[in-house]
C-alpha atoms as a PDB file:
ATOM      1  CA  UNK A   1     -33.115 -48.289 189.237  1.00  0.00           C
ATOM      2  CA  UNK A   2     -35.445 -50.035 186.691  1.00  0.00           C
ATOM      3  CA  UNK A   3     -33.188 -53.583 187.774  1.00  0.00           C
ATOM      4  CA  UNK A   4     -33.303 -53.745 191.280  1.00  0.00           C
ATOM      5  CA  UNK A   5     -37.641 -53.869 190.380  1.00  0.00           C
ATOM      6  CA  UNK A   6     -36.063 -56.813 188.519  1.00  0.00           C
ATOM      7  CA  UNK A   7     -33.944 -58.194 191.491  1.00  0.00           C
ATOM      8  CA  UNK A   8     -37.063 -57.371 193.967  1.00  0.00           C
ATOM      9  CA  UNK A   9     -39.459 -60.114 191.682  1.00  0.00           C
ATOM     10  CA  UNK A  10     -36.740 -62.493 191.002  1.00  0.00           C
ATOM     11  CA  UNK A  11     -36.076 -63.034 195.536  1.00  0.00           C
ATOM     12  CA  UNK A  12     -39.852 -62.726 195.812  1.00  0.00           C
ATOM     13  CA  UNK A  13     -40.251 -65.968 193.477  1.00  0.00           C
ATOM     14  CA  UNK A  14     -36.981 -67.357 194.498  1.00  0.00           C
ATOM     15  CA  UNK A  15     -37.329 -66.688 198.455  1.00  0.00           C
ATOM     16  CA  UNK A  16     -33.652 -65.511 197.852  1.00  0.00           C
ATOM     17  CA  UNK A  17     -32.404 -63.314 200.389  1.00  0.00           C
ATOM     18  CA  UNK A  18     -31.445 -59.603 199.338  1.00  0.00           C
ATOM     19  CA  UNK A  19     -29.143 -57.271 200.962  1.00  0.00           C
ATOM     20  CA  UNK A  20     -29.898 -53.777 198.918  1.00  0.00           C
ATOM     21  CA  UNK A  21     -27.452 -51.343 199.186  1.00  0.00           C
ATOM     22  CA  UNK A  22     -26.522 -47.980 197.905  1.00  0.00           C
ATOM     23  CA  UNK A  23     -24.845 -44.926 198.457  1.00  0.00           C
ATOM     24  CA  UNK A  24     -24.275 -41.202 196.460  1.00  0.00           C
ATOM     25  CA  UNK A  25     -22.911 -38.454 197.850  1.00  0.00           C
ATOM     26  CA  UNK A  26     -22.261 -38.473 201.395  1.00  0.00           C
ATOM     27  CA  UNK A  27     -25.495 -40.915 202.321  1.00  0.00           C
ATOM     28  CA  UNK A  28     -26.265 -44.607 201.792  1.00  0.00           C
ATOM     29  CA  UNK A  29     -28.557 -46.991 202.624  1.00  0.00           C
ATOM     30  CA  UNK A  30     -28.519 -50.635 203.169  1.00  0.00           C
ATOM     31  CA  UNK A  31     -31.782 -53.127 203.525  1.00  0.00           C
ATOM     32  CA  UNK A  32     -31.934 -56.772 204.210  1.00  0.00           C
ATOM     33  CA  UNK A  33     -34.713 -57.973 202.393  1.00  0.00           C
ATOM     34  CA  UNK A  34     -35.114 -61.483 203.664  1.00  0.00           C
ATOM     35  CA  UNK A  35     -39.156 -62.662 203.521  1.00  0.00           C
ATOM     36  CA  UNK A  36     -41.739 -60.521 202.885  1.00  0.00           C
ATOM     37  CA  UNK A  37     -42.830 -59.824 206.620  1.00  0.00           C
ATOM     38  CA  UNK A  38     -41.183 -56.149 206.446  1.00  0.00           C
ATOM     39  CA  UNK A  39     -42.205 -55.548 202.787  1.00  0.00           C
ATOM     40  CA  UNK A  40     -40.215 -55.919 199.887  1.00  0.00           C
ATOM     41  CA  UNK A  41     -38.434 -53.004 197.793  1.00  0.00           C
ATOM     42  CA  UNK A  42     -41.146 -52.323 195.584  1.00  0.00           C
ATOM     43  CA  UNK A  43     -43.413 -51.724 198.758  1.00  0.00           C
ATOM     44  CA  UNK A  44     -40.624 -49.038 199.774  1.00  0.00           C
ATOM     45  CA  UNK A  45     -39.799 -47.552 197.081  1.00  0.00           C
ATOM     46  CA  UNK A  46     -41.779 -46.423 193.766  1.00  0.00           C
ATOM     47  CA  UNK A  47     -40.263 -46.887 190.273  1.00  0.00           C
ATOM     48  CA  UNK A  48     -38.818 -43.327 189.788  1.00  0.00           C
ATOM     49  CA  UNK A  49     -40.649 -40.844 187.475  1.00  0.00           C
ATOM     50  CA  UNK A  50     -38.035 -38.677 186.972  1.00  0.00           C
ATOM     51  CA  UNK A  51     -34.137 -38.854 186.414  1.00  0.00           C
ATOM     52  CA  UNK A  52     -32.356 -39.400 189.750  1.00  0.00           C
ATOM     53  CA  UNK A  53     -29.105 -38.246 190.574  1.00  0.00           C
ATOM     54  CA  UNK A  54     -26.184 -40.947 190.213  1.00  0.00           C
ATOM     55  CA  UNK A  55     -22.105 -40.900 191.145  1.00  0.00           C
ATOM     56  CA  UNK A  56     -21.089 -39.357 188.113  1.00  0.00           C
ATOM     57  CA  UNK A  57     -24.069 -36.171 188.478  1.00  0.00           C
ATOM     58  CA  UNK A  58     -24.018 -36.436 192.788  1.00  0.00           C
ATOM     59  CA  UNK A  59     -20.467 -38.284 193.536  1.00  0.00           C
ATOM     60  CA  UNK A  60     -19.808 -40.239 196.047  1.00  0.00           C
ATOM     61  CA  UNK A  61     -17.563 -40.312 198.901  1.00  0.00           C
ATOM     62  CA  UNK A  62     -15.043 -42.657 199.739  1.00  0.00           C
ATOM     63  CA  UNK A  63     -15.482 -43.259 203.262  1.00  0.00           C
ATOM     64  CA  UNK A  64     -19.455 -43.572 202.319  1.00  0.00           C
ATOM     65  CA  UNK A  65     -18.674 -46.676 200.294  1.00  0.00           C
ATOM     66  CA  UNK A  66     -16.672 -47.701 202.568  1.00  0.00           C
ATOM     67  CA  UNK A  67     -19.114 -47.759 205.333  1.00  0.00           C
ATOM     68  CA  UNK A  68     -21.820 -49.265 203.273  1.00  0.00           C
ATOM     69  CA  UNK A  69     -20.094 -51.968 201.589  1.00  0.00           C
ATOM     70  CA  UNK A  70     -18.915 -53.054 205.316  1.00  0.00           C
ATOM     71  CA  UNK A  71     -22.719 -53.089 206.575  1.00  0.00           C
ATOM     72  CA  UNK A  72     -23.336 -54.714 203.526  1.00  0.00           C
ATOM     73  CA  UNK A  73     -20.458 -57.550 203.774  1.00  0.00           C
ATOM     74  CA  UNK A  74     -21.581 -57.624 208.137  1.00  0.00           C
ATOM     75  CA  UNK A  75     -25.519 -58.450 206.955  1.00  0.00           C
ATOM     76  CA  UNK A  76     -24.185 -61.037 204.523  1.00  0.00           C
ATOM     77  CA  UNK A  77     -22.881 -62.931 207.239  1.00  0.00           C
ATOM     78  CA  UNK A  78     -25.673 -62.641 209.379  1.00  0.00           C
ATOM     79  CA  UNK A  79     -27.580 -64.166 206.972  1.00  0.00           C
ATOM     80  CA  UNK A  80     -25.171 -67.246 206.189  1.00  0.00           C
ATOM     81  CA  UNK A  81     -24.166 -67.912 210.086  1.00  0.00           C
END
């Protein structure tokens, strides 16, 4: 969790686009963080203060990645097109 602070300062400097993904269990999530209009992922979500769950702890199902890697891949080429 602690890198994608890390990622989150490095497109803030950079004006870099982002396209934050992830996905445990049977939910995911997928943000295009593009300027800072719609706030950036620090202004979502805190740094955690306790251990969160992760694939090997939660798991994760297939068709979840799936799904999310496609929104993912579709947002990419939003952004370049």
């Amino acid at each position: 969790m602690y890198t994608r602070f890390l990622i989150n300062e490095y497109t803030l400097k950079t004006g870099t686009p982002w396209i934050y993904s992830s996905a445990l269990g049977e939910k995911g999530y997928v943000k295009v963080f593009k300027d800072n209009s719609e706030g950036c992922f620090s202004c979502i979500f805190n740094e955690p203060t306790e251990a969160l769950g992760t694939c090997d702890t939660e798991g994760l199902s297939n068709e979840t990645a799936e799904i999310i890697s496609k929104i993912q891949v579709e947002e990419a080429l939003n952004i370049l097109t």
